[in-house]
N, C-alpha and C. Protein backbone atom coordinates (compact mmCIF):
# COMPACT_ATOMS: atom_id res chain seq x y z
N UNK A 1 30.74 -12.50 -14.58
CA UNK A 1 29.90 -11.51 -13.94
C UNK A 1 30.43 -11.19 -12.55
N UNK A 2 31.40 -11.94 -11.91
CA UNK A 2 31.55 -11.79 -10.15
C UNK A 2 30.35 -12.14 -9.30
N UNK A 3 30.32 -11.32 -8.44
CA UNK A 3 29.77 -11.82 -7.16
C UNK A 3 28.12 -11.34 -7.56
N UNK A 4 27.51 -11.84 -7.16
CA UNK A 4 25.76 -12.14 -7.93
C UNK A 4 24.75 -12.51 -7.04
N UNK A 5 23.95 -10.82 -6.36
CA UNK A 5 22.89 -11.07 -4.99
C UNK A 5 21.60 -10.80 -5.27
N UNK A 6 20.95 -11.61 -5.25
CA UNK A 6 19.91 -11.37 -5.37
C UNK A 6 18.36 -11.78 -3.90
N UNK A 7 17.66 -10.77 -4.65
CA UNK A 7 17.21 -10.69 -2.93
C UNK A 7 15.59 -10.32 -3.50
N UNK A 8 14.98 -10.99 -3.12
CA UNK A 8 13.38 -10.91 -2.81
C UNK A 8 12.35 -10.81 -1.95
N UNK A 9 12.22 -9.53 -1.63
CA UNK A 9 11.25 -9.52 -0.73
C UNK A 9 9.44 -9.68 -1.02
N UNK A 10 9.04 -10.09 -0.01
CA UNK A 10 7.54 -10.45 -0.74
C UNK A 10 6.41 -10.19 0.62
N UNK A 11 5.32 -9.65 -0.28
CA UNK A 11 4.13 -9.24 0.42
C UNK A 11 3.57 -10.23 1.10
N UNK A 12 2.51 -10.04 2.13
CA UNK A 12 1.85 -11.31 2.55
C UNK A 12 0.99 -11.88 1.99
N UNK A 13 0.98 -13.63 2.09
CA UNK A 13 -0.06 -13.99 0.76
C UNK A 13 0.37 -14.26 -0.16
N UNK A 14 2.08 -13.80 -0.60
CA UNK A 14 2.56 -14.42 -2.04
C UNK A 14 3.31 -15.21 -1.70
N UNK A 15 3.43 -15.94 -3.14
CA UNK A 15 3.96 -17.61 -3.60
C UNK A 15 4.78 -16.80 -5.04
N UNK A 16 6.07 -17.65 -4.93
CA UNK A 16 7.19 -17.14 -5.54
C UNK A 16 7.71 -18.99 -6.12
N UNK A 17 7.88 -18.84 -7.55
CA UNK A 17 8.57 -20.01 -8.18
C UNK A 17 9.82 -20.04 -8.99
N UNK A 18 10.87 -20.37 -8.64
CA UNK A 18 11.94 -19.69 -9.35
C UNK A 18 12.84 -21.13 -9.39
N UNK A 19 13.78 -21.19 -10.32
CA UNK A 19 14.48 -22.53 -10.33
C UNK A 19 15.67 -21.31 -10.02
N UNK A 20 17.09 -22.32 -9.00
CA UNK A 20 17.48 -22.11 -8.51
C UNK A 20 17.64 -22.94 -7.63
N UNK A 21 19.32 -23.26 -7.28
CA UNK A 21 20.12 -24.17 -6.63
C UNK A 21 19.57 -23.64 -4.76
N UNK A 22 20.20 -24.25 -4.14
CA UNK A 22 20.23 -23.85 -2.73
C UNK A 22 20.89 -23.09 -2.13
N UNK A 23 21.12 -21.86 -2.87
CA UNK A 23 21.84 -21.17 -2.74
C UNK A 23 20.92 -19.66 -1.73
N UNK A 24 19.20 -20.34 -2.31
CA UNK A 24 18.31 -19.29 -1.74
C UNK A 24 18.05 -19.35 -0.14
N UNK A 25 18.45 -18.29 0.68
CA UNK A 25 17.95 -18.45 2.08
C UNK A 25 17.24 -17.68 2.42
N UNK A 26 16.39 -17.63 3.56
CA UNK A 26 15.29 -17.05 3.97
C UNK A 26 16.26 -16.41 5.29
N UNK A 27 15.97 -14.69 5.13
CA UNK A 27 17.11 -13.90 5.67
C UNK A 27 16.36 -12.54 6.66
N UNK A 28 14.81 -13.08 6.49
CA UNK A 28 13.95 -11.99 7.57
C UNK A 28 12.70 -13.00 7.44
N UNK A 29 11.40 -11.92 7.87
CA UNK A 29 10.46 -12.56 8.27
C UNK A 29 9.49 -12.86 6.46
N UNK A 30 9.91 -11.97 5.33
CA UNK A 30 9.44 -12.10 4.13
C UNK A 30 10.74 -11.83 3.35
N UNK A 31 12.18 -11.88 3.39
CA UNK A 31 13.02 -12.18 2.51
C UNK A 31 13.73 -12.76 2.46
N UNK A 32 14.40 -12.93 1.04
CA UNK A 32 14.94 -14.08 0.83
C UNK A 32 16.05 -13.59 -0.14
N UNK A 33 17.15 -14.11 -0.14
CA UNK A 33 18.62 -14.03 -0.92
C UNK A 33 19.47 -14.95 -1.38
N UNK A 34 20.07 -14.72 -1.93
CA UNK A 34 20.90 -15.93 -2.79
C UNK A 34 22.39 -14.70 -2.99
N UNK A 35 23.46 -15.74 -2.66
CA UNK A 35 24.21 -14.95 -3.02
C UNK A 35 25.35 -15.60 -4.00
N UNK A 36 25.97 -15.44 -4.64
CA UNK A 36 26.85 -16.26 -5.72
C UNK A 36 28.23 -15.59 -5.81
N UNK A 37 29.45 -16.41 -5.82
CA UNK A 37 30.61 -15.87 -5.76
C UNK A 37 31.14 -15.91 -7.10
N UNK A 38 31.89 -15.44 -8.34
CA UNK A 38 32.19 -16.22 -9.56
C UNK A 38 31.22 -16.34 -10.23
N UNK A 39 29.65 -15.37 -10.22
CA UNK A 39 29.23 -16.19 -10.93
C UNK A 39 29.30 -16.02 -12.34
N UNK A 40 28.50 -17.07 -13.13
CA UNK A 40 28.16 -17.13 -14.56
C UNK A 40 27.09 -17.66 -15.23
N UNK A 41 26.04 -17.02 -15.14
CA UNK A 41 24.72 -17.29 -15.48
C UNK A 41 24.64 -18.04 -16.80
N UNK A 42 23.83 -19.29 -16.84
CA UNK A 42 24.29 -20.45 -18.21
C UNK A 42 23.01 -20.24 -18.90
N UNK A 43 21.83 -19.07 -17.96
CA UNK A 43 20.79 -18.90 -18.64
C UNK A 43 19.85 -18.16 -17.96
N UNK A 44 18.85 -17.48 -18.57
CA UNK A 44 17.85 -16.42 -17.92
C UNK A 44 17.08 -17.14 -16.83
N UNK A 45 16.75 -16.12 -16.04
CA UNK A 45 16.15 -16.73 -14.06
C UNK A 45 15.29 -15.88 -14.60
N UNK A 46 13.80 -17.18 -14.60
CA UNK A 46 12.71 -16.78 -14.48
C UNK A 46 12.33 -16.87 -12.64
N UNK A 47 11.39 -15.84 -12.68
CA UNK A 47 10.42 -15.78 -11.22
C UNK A 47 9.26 -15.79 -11.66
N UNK A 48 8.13 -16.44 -10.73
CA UNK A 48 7.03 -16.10 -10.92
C UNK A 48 6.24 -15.96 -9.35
N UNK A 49 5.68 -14.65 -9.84
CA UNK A 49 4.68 -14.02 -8.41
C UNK A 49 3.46 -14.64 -8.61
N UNK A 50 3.10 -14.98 -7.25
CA UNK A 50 1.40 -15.39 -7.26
C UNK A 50 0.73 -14.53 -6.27
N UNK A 51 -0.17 -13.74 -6.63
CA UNK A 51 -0.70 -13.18 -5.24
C UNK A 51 -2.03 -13.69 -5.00
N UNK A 52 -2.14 -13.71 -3.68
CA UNK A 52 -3.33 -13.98 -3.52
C UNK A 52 -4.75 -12.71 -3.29
């Protein structure tokens, strides 16, 4: 796949559950990114939103 960004921004009040290495950083005041060089996904990335 190559290079692999993914980026989540989130409302106030939400809770976000996602498996995923440490690759995720917190990159503003509500987002967050992961970025991957090479990558090769070994399987589907679930998220889950919680709002309050």
């Amino acid at each position: 796949m190559g290079k692999f960004t993914l980026t989540i921004e989130l409302e106030p009040n939400t809770v976000i559950s996602l498996c995923l290495d440490k690759s995720l950083r917190k990159v503003g005041p509500n987002r967050f990114q992961a970025v991957k060089e090479n990558f090769l996904p070994k399987k589907d990335l679930d998220i889950i939103f919680v709002y309050d």
